[in-house]
Structure formats: C-alpha cells, structure tokens
C-alpha atoms as a PDB file:
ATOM      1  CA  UNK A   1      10.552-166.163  45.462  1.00  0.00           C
ATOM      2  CA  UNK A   2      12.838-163.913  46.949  1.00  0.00           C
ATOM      3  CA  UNK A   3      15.826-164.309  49.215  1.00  0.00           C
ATOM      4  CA  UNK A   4      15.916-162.980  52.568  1.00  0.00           C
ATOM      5  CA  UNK A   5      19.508-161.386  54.065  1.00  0.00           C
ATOM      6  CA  UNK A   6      21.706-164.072  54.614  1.00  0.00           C
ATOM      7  CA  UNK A   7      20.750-166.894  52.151  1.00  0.00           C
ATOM      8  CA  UNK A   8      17.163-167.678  53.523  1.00  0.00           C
ATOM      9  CA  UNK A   9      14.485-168.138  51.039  1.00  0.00           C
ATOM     10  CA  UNK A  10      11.497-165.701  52.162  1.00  0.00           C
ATOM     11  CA  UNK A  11       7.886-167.632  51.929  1.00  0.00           C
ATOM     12  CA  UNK A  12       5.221-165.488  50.369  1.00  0.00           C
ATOM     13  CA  UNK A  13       2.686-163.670  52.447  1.00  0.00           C
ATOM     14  CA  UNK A  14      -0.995-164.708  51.286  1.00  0.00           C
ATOM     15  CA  UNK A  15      -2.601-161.363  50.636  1.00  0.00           C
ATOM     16  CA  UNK A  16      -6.238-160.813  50.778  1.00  0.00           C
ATOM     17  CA  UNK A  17      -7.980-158.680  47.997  1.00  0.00           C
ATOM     18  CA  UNK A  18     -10.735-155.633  48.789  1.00  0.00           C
ATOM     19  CA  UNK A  19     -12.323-152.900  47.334  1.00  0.00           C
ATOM     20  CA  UNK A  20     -12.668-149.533  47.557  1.00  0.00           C
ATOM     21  CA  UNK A  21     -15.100-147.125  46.442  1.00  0.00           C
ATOM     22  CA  UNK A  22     -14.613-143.122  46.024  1.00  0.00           C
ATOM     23  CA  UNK A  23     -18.169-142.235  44.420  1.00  0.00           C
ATOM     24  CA  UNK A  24     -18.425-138.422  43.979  1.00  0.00           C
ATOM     25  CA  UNK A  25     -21.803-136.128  43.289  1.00  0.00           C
ATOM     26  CA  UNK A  26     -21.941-132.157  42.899  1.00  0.00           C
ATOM     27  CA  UNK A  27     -24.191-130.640  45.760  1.00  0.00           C
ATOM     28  CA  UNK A  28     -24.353-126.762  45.785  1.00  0.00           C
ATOM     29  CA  UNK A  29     -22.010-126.292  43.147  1.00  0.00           C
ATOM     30  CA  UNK A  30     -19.736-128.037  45.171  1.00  0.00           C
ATOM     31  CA  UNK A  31     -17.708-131.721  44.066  1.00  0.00           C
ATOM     32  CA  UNK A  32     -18.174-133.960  47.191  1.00  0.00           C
ATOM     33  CA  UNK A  33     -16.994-137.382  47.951  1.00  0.00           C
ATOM     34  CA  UNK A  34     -19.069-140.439  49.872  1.00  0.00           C
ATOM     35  CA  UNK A  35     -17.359-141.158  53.227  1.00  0.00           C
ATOM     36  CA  UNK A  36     -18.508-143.760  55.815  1.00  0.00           C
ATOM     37  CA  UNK A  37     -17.828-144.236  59.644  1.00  0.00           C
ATOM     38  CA  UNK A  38     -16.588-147.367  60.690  1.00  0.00           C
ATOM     39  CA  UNK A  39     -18.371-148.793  63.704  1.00  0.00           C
ATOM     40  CA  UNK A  40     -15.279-151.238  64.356  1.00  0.00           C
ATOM     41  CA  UNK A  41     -11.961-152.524  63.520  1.00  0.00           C
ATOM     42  CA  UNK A  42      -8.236-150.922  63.924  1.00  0.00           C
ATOM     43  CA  UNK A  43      -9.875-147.479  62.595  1.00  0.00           C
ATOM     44  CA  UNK A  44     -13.341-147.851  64.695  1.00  0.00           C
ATOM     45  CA  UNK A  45     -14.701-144.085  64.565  1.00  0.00           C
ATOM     46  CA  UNK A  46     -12.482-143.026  61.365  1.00  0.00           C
ATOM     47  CA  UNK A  47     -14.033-141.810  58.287  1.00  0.00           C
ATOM     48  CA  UNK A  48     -12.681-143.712  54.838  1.00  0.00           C
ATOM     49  CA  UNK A  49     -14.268-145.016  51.709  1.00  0.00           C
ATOM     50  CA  UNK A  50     -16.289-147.495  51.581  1.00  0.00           C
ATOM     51  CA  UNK A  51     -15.068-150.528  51.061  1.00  0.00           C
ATOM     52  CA  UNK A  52     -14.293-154.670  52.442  1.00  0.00           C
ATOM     53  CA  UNK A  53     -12.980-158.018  51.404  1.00  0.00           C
ATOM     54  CA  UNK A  54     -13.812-159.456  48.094  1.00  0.00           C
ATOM     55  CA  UNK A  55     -15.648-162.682  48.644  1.00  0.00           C
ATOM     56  CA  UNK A  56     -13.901-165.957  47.452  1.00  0.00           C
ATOM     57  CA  UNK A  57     -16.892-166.199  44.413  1.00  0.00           C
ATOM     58  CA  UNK A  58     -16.878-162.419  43.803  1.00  0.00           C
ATOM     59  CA  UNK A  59     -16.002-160.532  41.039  1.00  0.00           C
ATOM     60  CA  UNK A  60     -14.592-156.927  41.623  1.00  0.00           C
ATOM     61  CA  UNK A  61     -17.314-155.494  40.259  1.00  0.00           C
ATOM     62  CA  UNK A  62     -19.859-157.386  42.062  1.00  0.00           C
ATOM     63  CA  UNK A  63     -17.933-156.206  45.132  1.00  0.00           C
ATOM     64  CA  UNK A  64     -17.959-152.889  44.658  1.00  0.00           C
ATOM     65  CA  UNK A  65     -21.329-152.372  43.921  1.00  0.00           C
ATOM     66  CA  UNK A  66     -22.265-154.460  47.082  1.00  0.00           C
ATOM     67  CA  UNK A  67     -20.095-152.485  49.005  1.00  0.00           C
ATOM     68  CA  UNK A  68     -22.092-149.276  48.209  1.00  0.00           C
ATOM     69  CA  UNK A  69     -24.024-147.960  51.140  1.00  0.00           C
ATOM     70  CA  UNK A  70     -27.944-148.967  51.191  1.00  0.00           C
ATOM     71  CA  UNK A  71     -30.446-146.763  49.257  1.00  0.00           C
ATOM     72  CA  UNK A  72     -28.280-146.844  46.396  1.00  0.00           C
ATOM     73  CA  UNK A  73     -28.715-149.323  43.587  1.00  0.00           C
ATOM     74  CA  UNK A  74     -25.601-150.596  41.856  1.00  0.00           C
ATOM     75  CA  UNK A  75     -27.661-149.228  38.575  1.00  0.00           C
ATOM     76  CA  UNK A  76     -27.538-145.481  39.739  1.00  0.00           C
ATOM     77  CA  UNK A  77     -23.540-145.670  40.094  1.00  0.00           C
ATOM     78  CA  UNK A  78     -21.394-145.428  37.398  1.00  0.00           C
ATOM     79  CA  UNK A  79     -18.814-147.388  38.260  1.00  0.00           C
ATOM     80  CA  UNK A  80     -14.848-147.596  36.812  1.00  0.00           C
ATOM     81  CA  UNK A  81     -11.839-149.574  38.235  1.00  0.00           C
ATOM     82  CA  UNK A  82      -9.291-146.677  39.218  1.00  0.00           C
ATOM     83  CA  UNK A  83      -5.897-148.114  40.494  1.00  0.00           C
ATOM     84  CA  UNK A  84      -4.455-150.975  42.668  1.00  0.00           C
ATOM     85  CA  UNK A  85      -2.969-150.001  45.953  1.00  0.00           C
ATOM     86  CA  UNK A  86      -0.669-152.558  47.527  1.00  0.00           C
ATOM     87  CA  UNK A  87       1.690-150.989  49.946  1.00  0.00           C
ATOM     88  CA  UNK A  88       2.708-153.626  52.409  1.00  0.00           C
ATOM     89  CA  UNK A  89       1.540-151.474  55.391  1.00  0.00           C
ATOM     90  CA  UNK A  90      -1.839-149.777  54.144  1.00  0.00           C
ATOM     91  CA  UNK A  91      -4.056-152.410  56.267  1.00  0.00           C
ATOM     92  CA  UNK A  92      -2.595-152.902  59.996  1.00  0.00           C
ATOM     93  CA  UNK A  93      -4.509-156.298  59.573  1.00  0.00           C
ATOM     94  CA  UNK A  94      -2.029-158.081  57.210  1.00  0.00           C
ATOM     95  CA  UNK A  95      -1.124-157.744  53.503  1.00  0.00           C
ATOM     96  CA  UNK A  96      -4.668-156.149  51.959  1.00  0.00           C
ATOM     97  CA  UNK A  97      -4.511-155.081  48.291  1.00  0.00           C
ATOM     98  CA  UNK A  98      -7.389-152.956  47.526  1.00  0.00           C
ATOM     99  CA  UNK A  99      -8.949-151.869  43.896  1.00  0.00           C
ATOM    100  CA  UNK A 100      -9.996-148.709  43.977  1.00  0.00           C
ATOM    101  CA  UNK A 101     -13.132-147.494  41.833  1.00  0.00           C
ATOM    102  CA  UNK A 102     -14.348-144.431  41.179  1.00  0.00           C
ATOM    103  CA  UNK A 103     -18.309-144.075  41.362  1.00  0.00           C
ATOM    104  CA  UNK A 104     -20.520-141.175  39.932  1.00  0.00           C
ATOM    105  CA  UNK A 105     -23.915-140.266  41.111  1.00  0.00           C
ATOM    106  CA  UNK A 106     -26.329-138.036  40.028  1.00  0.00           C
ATOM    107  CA  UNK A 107     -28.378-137.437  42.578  1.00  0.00           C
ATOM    108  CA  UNK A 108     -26.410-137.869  46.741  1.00  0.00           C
ATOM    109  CA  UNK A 109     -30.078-138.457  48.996  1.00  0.00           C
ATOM    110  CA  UNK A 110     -30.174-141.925  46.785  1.00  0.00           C
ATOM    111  CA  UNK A 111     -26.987-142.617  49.364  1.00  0.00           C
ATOM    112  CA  UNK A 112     -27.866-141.568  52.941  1.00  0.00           C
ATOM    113  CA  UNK A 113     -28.398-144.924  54.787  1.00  0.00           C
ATOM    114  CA  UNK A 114     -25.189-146.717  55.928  1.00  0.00           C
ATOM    115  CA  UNK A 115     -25.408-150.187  56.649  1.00  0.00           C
ATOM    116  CA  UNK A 116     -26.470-151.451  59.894  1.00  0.00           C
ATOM    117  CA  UNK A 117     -23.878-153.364  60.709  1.00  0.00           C
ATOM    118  CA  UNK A 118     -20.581-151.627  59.302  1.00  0.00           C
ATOM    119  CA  UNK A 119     -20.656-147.880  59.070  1.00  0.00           C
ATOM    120  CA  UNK A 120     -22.176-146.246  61.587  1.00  0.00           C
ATOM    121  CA  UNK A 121     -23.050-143.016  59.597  1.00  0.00           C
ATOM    122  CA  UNK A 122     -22.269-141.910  56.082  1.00  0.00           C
ATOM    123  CA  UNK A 123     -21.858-138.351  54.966  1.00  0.00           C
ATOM    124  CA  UNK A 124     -21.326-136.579  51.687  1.00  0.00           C
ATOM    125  CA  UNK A 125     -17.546-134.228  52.251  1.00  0.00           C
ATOM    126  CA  UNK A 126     -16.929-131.759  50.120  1.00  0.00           C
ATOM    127  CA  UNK A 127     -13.032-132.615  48.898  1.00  0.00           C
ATOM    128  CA  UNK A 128     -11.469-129.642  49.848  1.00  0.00           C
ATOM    129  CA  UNK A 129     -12.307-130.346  53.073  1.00  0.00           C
ATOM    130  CA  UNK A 130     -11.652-134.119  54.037  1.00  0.00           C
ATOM    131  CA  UNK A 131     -11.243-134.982  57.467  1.00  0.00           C
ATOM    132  CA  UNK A 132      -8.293-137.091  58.032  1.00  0.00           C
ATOM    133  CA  UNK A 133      -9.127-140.810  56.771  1.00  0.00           C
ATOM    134  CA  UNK A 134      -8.226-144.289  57.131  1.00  0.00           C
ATOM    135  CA  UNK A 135      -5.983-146.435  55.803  1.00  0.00           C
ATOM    136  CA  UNK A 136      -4.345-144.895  52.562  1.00  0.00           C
ATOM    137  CA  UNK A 137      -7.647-143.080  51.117  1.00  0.00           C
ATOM    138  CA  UNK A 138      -6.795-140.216  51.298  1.00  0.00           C
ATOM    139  CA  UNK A 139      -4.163-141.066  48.496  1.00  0.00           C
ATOM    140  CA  UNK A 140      -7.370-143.125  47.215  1.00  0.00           C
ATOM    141  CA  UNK A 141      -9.857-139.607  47.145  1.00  0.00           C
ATOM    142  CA  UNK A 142      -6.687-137.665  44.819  1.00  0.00           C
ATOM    143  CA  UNK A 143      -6.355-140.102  42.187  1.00  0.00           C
ATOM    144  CA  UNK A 144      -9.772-140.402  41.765  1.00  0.00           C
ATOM    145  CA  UNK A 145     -10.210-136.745  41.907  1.00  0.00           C
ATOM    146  CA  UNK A 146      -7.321-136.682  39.114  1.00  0.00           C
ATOM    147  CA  UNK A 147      -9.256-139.088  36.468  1.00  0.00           C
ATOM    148  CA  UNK A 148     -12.304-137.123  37.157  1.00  0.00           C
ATOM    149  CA  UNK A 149     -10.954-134.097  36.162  1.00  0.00           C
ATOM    150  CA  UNK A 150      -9.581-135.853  33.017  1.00  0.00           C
ATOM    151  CA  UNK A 151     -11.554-137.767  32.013  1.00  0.00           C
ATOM    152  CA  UNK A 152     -14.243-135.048  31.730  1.00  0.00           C
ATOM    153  CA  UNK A 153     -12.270-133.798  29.536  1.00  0.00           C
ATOM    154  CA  UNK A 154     -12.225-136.437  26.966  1.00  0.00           C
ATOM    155  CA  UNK A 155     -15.229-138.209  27.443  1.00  0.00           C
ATOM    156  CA  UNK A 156     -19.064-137.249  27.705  1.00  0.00           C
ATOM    157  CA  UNK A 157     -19.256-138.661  30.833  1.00  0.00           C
ATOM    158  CA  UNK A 158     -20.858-135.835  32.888  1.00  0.00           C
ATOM    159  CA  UNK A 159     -24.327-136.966  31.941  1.00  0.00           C
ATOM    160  CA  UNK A 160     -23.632-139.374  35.295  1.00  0.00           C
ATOM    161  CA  UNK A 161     -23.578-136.632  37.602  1.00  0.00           C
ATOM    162  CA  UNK A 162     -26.804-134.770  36.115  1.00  0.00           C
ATOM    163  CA  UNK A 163     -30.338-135.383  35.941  1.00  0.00           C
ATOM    164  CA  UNK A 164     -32.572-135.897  32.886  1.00  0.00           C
ATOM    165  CA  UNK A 165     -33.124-132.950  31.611  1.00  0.00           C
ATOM    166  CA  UNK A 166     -30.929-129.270  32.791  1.00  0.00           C
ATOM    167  CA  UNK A 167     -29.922-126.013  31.942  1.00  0.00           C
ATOM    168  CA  UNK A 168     -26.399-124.797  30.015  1.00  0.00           C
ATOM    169  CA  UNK A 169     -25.974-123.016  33.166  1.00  0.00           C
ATOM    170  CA  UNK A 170     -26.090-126.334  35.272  1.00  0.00           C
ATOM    171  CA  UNK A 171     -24.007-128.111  32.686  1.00  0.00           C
ATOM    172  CA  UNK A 172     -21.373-125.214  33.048  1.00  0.00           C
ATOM    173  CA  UNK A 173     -22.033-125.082  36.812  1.00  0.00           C
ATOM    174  CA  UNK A 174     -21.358-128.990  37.182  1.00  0.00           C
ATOM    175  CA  UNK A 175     -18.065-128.630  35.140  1.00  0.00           C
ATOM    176  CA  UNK A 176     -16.689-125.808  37.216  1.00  0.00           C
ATOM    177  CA  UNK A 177     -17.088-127.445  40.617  1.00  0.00           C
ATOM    178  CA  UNK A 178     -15.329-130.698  39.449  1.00  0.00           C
ATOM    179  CA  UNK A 179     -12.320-128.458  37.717  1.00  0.00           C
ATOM    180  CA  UNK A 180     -11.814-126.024  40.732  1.00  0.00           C
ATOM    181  CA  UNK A 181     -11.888-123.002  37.662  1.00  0.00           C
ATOM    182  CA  UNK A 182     -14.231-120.904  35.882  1.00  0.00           C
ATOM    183  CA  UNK A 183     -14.973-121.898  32.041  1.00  0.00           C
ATOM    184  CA  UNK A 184     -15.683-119.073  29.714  1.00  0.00           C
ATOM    185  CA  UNK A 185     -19.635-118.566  29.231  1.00  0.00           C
ATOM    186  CA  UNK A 186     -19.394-117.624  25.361  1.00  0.00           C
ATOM    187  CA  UNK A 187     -16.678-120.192  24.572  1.00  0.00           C
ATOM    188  CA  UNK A 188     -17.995-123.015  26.662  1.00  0.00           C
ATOM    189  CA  UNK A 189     -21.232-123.403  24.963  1.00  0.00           C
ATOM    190  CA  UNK A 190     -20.251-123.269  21.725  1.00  0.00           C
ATOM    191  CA  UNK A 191     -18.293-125.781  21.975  1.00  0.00           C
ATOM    192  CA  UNK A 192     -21.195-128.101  24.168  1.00  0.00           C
ATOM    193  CA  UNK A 193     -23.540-127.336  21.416  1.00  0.00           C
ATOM    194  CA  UNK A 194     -21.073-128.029  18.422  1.00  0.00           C
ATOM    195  CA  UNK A 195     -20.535-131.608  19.669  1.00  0.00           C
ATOM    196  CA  UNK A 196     -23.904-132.618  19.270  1.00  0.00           C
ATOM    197  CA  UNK A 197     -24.055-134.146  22.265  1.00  0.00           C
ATOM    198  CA  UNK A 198     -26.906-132.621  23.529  1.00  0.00           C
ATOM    199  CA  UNK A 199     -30.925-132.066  22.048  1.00  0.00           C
ATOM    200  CA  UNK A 200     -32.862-129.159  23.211  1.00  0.00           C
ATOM    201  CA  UNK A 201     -36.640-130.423  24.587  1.00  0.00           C
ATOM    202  CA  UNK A 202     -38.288-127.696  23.281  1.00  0.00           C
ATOM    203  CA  UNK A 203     -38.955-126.236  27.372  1.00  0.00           C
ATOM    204  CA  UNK A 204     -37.482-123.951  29.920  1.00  0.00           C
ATOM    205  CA  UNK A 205     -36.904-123.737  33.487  1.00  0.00           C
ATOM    206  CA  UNK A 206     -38.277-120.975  35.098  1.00  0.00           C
ATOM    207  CA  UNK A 207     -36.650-118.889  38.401  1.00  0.00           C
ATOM    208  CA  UNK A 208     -35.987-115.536  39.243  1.00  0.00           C
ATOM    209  CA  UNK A 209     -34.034-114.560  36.120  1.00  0.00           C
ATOM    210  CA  UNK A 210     -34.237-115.296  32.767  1.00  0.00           C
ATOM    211  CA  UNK A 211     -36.090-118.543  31.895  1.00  0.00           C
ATOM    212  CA  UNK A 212     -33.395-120.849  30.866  1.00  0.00           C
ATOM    213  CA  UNK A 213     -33.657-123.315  28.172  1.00  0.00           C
ATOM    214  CA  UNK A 214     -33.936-127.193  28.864  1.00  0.00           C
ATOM    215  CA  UNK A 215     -31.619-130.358  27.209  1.00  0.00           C
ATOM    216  CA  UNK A 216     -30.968-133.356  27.503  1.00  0.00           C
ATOM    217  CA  UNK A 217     -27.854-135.856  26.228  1.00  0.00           C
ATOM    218  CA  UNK A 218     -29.142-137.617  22.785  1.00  0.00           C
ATOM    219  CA  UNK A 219     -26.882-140.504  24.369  1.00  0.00           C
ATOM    220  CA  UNK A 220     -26.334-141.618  28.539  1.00  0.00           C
ATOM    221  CA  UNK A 221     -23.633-143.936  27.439  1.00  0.00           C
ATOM    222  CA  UNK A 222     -20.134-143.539  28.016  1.00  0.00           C
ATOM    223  CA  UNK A 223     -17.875-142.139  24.636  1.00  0.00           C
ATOM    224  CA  UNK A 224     -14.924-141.119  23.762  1.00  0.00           C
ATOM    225  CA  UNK A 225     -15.131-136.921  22.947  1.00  0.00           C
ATOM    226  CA  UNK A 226     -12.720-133.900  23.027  1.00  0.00           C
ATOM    227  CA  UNK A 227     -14.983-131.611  25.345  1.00  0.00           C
ATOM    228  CA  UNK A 228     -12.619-129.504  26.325  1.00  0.00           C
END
C-alpha cells in the first residue's frame, strides 16, 4: 500500500481486466490491421481494436477469441499474448488493464461482419495509414507490428497468413509487405528451400507469365527457425 502526501495511506483502486486484439492479414501485397467502430461509449464513432472486459469465469484466451468479430472462428486466428498495458489513464472509464494479443489470419473476408450490438462496422486498414484510434491502440497496433516483424524472423510462422498451397513469389511477396523492404530473389529462396520447411506438390499456378511452381509447409505448427 502506498502512502499518499502527507501521511495518508492511499486505498487501492480495483482495476478491471480486458483484452485487446490487433489481428493482421496481407491484402494486395499490403500488411493490414482489423479495426472496429464503436457504436457507443466515451469513443462512440472511433475506430480501435477490438476488444472488452474479461468475464469474471474467463480466461484471456477465451476472451480474446470471443472478442473477435463474427465470421471468424477462434480456429482460423492464430492467436499470441503481446504485452500488458496499464497506464492509469488509457480507459476514461476507470483503471482498465488490457492484454494485448496479436492475431494472424490468412484469409481477411473470413472477418467482415461486426457484431450487432458493439461495432458498428469493421474494416481491414492498411498500417501505414491508421486513422487516429481509441484509447492507447495506436501504441497497441506498433508493438504488435514490432513482434511481427521479428518474430518472422525466427520462427516459421508465416504459414498463418497464407493459404494451403502458394507460389515462392507469394511467399516472398507476403514477407516483403510485413518488413516494409525488398528481400533479394536469388538469396531469399535459397535460403526458404534449404530449411526444409517447405514440400513442392508436384503443380503450378498458371497466369500471364511464367507458370510458377506450387508448395506447401511440411508442418502448420508454430517452431522455432532462423529464416532470415
């Protein structure tokens, strides 16, 4: 307990616990962050992350896959615990102290339908554009943006954000939006291909160039690799 100026014990302030969810797809080469429009409360009309109140039997987890916007099921999101924010004036409600997770989605339509009753729209932002956003998210959307960036650097964990099967190209593609740089061609698939981490299916993908040569990942669960 701490002591207040002049000898006075100060009393704890109860603080409630929420979560918040920055879930991120690539969408015309192009890393993009889910946002949602309150309908009410002290930022009615604002877009933030989604996010609410843990419930008094609810895990974190539980939370923030409930708290993802309808048409997405919680197995579709990969979903990681990213950081606690607790600065006393984040929530102009009272003392809120929100987890923050990061989520990863392959494919953005499965997320178009906001929920009835709390957002009044949802909308996929690209995040070099963000409008201004509520409460501290915006703080929320560059730490997550941060482990992203890392972590794809370390782990195989770009299978998340692609489909089945793909090209090298799209592989490449995917990596370059999230890092805001180009990746050598020559250098960057040698090194994919040395790892192992991928098996050729033995088809290509036709277009207007070259046919291009279709993989998949031998493994969709998350490990530990030096990628780049």
């Amino acid at each position: 307990m701490s002591t207040a100026p002049g000898g006075c014990a100060e009393s704890p302030v109860p603080a409630a616990v929420a979560v918040d969810v920055a879930v991120f797809t690539v969408r015309a080469g192009t890393l993009r962050v889910l946002l949602a429009r309150a309908r009410s409360g002290p930022f009615a009309g604002w877009w933030a992350l989604p996010g609410g109140r843990v419930g008094e039997q609810e895990s974190l987890d539980d939370a923030a896959a409930r708290e993802l916007p309808a048409g997405a099921a919680a197995r579709d999101v990969y979903l990681e615990q990213l950081y606690t924010f607790g600065q006393p004036q984040r929530d102009p409600r009272g003392r809120v102290v929100s987890v923050a997770y990061v989520g990863l989605l392959a494919d953005p339509e499965r997320m178009t339908a906001p929920a009835a009753d709390k957002y009044a729209s949802v909308a996929w932002r690209p995040v070099s554009r963000l409008p201004r956003l509520a409460y501290d998210h915006a703080a929320v959307v560059r730490l997550a943006v941060a482990r992203l960036r890392a972590k794809l650097q370390y782990t195989n964990l770009v299978y998340t954000l692609l489909p089945r099967s793909f090209t090298l190209g799209e592989l490449q593609s995917l990596y370059e939006a999230i890092l805001g740089r180009a990746l050598d061609r020559r250098n960057f698939r040698r090194r994919v291909l040395s790892l192992e981490l991928l098996r050729p299916l033995g088809r290509v993908r036709g277009g207007p160039h070259r046919p291009a040569a279709l993989y998949a990942f031998r493994s969709r669960r998350p490990m530990t690799v030096s990628v780049l």
